[in-house]
Protein backbone atom coordinates (compact mmCIF):
# COMPACT_ATOMS: atom_id res chain seq x y z
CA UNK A 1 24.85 202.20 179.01
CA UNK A 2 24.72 198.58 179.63
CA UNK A 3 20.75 198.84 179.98
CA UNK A 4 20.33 200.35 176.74
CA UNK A 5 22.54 197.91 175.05
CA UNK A 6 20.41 195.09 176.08
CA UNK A 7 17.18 196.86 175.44
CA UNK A 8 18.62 197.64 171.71
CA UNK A 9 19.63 194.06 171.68
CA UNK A 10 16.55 193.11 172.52
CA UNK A 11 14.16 194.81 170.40
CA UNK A 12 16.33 193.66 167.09
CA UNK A 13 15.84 190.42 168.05
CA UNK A 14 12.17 190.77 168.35
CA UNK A 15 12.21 192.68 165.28
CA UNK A 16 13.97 190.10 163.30
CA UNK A 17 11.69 187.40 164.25
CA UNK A 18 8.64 189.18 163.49
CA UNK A 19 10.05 189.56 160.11
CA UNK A 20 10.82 186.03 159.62
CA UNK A 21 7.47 184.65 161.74
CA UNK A 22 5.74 187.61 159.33
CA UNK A 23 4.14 189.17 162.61
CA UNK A 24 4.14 192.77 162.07
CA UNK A 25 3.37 193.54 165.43
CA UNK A 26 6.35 191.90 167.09
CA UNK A 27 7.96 194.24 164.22
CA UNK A 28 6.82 197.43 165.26
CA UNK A 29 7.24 196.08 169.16
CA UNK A 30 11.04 195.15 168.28
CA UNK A 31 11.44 198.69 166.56
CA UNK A 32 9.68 200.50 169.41
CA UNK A 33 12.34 198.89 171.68
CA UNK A 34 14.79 199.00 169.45
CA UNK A 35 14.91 202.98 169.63
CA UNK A 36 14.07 203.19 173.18
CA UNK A 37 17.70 201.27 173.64
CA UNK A 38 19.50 203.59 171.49
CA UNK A 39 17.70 206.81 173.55
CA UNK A 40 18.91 205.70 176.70
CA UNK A 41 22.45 204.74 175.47
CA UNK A 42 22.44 208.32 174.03
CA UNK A 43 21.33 209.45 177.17
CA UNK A 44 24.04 207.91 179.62
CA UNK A 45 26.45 209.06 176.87
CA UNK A 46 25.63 212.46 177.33
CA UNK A 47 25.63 212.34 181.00
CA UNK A 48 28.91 210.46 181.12
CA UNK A 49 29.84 213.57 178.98
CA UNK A 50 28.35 216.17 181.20
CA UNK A 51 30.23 215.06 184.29
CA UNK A 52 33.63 215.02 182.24
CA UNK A 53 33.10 218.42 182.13
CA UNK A 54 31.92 219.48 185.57
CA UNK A 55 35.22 217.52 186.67
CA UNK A 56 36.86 219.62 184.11
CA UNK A 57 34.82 223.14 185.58
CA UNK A 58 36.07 221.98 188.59
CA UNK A 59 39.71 221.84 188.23
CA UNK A 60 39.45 225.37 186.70
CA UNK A 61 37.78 226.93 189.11
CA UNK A 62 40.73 224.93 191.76
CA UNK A 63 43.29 226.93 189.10
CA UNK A 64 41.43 230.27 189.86
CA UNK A 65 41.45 229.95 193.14
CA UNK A 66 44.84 229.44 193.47
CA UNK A 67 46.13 231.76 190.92
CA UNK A 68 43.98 234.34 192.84
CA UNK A 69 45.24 233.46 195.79
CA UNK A 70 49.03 233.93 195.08
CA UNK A 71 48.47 237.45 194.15
């Protein structure tokens, strides 16, 4: 997540100064950036949440092993 952070971070800034330098092109470069931060926080989120629930698949299927086993 920490990459897409600083990417977001980044392109803001860039944004913001082509506001105040009035360089709309440093805009749309900041924006562009900007979102391409935010995608790949999104992303890691969602694989962060994917593996919670492999781990979670996981201990189930440990449960039905064991509860099959003790029959």
């Amino acid at each position: 997540m920490f990459m897409g952070a600083f990417e977001k971070a980044k392109g803001e800034i860039k944004e913001t100064v082509g506001r105040i330098t009035d360089d709309p092109d440093l805009q749309r470069e900041g924006s562009a950036q900007s979102d391409k931060g935010e995608a790949e926080m999104d992303a890691a989120k969602a694989r962060a949440q994917a593996e919670a629930h492999e781990a979670k698949a996981k201990v189930k299927e440990a449960e039905q092993e064991m509860a099959e086993r003790t029959k």
